[in-house]
C-alpha atoms as a PDB file:
ATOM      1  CA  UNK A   1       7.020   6.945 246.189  1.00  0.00           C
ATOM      2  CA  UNK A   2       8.245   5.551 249.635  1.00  0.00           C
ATOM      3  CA  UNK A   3      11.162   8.610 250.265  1.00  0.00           C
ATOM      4  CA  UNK A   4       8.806  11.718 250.669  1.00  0.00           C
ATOM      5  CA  UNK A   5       8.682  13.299 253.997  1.00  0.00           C
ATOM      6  CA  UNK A   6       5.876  12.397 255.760  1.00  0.00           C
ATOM      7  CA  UNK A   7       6.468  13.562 259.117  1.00  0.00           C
ATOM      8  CA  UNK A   8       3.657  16.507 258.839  1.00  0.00           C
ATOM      9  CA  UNK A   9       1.149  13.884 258.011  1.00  0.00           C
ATOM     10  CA  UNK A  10       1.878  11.383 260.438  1.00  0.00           C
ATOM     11  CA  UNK A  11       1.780  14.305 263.326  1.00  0.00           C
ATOM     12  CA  UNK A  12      -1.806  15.539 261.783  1.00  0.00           C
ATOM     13  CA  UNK A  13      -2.636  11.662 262.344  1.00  0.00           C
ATOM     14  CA  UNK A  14      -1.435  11.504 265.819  1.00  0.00           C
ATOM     15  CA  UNK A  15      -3.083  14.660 266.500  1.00  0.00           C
ATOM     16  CA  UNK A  16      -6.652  13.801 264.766  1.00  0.00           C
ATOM     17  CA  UNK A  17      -5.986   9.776 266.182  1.00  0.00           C
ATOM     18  CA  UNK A  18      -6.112   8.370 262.976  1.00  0.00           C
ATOM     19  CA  UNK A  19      -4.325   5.928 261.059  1.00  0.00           C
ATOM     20  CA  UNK A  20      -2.015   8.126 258.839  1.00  0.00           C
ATOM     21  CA  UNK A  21      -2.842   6.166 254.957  1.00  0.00           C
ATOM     22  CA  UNK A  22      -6.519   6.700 255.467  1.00  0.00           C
ATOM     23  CA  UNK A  23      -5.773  10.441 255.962  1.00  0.00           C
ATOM     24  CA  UNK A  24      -3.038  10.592 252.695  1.00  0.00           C
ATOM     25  CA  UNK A  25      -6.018   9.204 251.093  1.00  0.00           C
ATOM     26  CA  UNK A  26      -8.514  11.668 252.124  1.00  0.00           C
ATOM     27  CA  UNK A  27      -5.775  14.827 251.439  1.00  0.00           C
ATOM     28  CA  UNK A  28      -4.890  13.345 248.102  1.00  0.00           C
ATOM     29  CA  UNK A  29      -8.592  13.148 247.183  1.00  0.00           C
ATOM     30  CA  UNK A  30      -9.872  16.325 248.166  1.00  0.00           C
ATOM     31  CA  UNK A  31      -8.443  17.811 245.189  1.00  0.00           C
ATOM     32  CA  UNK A  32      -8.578  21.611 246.937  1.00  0.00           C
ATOM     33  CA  UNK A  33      -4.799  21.037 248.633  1.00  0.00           C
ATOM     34  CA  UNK A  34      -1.177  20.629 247.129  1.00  0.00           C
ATOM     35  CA  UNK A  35      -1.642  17.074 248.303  1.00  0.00           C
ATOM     36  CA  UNK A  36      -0.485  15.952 244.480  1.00  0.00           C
ATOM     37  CA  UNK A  37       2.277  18.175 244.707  1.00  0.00           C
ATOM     38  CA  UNK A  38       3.351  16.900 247.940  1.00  0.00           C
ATOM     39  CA  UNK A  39       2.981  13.299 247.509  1.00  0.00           C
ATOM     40  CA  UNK A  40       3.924  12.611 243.889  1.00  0.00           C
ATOM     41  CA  UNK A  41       6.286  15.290 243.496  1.00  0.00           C
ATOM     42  CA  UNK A  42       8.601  13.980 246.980  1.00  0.00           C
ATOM     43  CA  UNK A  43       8.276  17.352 248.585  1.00  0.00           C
ATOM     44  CA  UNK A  44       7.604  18.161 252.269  1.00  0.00           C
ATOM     45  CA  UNK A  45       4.855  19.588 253.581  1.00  0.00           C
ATOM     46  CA  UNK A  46       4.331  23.298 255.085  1.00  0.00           C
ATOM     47  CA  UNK A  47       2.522  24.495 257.650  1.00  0.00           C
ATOM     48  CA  UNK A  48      -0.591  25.475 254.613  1.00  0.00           C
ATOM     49  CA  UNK A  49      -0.626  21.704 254.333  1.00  0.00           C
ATOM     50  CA  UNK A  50      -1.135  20.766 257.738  1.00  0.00           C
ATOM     51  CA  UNK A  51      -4.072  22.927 258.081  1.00  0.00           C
ATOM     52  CA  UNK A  52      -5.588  21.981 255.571  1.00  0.00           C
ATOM     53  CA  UNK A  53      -4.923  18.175 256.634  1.00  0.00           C
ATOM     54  CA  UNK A  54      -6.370  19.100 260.217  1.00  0.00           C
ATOM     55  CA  UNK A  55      -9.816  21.308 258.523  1.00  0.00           C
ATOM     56  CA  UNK A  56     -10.600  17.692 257.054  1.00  0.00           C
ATOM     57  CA  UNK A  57     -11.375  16.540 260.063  1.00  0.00           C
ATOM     58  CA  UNK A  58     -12.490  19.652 262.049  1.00  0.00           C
ATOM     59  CA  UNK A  59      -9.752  19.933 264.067  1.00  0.00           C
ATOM     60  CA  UNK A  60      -8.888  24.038 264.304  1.00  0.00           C
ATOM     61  CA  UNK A  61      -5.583  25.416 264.632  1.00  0.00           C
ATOM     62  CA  UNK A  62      -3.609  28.449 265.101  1.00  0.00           C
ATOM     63  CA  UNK A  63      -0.019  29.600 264.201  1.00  0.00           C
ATOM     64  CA  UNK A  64       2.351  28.971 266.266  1.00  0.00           C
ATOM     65  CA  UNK A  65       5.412  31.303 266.185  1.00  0.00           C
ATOM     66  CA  UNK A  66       7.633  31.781 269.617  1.00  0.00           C
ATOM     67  CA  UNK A  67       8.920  35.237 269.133  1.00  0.00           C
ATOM     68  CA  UNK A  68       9.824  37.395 272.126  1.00  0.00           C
ATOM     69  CA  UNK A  69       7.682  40.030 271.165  1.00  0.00           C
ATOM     70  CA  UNK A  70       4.378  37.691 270.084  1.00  0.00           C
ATOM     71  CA  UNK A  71       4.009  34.406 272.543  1.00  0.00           C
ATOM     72  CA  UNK A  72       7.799  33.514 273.970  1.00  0.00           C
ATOM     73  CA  UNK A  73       8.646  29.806 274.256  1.00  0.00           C
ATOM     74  CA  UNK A  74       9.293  29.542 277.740  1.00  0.00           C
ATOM     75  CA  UNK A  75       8.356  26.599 279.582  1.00  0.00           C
ATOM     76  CA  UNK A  76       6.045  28.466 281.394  1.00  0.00           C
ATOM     77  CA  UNK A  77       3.873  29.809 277.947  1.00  0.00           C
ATOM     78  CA  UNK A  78       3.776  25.892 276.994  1.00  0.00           C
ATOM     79  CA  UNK A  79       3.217  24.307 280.095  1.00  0.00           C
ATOM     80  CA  UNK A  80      -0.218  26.825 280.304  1.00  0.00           C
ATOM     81  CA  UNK A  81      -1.142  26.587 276.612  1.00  0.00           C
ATOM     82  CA  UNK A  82      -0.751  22.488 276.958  1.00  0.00           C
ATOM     83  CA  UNK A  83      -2.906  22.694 280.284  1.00  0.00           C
ATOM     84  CA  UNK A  84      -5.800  24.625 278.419  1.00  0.00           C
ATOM     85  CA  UNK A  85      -6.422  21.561 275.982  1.00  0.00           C
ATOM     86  CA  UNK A  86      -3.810  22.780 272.946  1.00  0.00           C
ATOM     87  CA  UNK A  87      -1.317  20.306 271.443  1.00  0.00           C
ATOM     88  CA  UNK A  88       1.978  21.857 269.671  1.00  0.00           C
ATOM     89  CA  UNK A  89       3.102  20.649 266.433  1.00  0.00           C
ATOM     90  CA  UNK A  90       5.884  21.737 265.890  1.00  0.00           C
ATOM     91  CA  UNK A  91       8.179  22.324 262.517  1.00  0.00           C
ATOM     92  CA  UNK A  92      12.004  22.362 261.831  1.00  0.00           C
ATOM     93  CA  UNK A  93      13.056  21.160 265.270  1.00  0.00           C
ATOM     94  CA  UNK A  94      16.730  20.646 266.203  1.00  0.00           C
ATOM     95  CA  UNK A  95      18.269  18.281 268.435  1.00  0.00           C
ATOM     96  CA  UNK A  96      21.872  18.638 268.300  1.00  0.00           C
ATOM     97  CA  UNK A  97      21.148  20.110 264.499  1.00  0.00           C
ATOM     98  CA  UNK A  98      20.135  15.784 263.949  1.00  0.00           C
ATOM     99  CA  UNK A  99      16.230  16.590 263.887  1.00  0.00           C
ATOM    100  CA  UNK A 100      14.827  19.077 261.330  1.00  0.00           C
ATOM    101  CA  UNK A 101      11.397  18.151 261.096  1.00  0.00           C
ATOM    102  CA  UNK A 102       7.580  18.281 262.696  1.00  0.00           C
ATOM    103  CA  UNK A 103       7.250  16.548 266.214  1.00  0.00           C
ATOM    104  CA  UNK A 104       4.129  16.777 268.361  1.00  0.00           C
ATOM    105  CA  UNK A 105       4.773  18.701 271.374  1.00  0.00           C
ATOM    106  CA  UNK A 106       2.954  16.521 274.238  1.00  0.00           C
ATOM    107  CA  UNK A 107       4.142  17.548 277.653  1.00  0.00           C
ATOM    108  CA  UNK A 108       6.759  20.089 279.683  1.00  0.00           C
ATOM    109  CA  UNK A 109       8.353  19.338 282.889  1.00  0.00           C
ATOM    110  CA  UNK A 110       9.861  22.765 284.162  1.00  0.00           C
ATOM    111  CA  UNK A 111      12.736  23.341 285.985  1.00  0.00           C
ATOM    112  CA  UNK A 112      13.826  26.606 286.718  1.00  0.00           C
ATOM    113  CA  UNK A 113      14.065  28.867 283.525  1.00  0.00           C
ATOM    114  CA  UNK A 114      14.414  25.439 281.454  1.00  0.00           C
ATOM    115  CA  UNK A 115      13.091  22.052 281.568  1.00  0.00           C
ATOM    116  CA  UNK A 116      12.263  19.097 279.806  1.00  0.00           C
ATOM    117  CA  UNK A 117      10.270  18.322 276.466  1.00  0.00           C
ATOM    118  CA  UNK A 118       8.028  15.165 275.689  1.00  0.00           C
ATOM    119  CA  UNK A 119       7.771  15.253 272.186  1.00  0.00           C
ATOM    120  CA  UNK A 120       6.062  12.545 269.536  1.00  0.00           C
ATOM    121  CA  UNK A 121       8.607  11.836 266.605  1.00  0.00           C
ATOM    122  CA  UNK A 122       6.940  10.591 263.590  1.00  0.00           C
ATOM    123  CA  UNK A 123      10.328  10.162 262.036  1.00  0.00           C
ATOM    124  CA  UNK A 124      11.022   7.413 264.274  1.00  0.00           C
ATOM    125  CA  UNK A 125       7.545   7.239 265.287  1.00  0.00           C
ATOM    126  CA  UNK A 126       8.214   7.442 269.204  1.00  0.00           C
ATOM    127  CA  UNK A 127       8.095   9.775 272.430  1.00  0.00           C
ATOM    128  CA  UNK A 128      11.198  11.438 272.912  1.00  0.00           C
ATOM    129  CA  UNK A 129      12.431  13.825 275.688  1.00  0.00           C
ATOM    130  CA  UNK A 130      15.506  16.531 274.908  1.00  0.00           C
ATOM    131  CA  UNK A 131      16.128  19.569 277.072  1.00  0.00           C
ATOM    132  CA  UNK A 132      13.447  22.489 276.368  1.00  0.00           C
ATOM    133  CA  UNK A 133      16.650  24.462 274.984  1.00  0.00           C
ATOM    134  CA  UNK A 134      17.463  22.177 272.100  1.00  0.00           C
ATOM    135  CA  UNK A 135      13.872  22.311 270.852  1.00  0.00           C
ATOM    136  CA  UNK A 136      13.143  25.987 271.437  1.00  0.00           C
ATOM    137  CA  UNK A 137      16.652  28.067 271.447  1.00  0.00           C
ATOM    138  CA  UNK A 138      17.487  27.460 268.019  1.00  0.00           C
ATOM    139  CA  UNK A 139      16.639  30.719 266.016  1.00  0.00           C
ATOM    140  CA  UNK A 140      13.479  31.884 264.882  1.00  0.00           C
ATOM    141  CA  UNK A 141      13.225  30.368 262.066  1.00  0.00           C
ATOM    142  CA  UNK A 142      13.409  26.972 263.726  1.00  0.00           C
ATOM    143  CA  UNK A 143      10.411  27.563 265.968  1.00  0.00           C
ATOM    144  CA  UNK A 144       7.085  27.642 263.662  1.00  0.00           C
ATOM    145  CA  UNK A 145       4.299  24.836 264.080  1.00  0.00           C
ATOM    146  CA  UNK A 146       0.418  25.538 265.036  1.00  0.00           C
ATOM    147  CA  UNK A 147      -1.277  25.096 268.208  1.00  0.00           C
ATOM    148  CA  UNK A 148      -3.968  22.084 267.872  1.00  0.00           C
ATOM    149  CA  UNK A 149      -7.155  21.501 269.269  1.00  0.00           C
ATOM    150  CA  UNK A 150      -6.284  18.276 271.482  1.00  0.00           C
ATOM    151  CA  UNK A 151      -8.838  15.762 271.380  1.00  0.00           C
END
């Protein structure tokens, strides 16, 4: 099938620096993930999959939820968690409501209470840059991914 989403394996492949059909090979074979669900069945992948993606290769992760009351978004919480070695990936992100999908958070440039976002888009498989408030003001909901392990 050529019209899944792939988006949360080609950011596990960025993140991991590997070539993304080796790595559908290795998920689909392992046999222990919904990697036949996901890949024959053209349905995306949650963030379950992209653990379990990452474990293959023994890259460890942690949820990543940007709640007030747990770890706020700020560009000040990123910019420190990106400094200490951690890469974002980051689900259901919304430019302009155009991008609802997993990007790889890469780097912050703060200004102020805002800033700016360098983000890797498997979709079109580039760097991007939107304000931190399109990415990170958009509801709840909107702002799950894991922090990575950055090799």
């Amino acid at each position: 099938r050529v019209n899944f989403n792939l988006c949360g394996q080609f950011c596990v492949a960025a993140l991991c620096g590997m070539d993304v059909i080796p790595l559908l090979k290795q998920w689909y074979g392992t046999g222990l993930s919904r990697a036949k669900t996901v890949l024959e069945n053209d349905r995306g992948t949650v963030i379950y999959d992209l653990q379990n993606m990452l474990s293959m290769y023994n890259v460890k992760s942690e949820v990543f939820r940007p709640e007030p009351s747990i770890a706020p978004a700020t560009p000040e919480y990123l910019e420190k968690m990106l400094a200490s070695g951690k890469k974002a990936s980051k689900g259901e992100a919304s430019y302009n409501g155009h991008i609802r999908h997993w990007l790889v958070l890469e780097d912050i440039v703060r200004m102020g209470n805002g800033g700016w976002v360098r983000v890797y888009n498997p979709f079109l498989n580039q760097e991007e840059v939107y304000p931190h408030r399109n990415l990170f003001d958009t509801g709840v909901a909107s702002n799950l991914g894991l922090w990575v392990d950055a090799r």
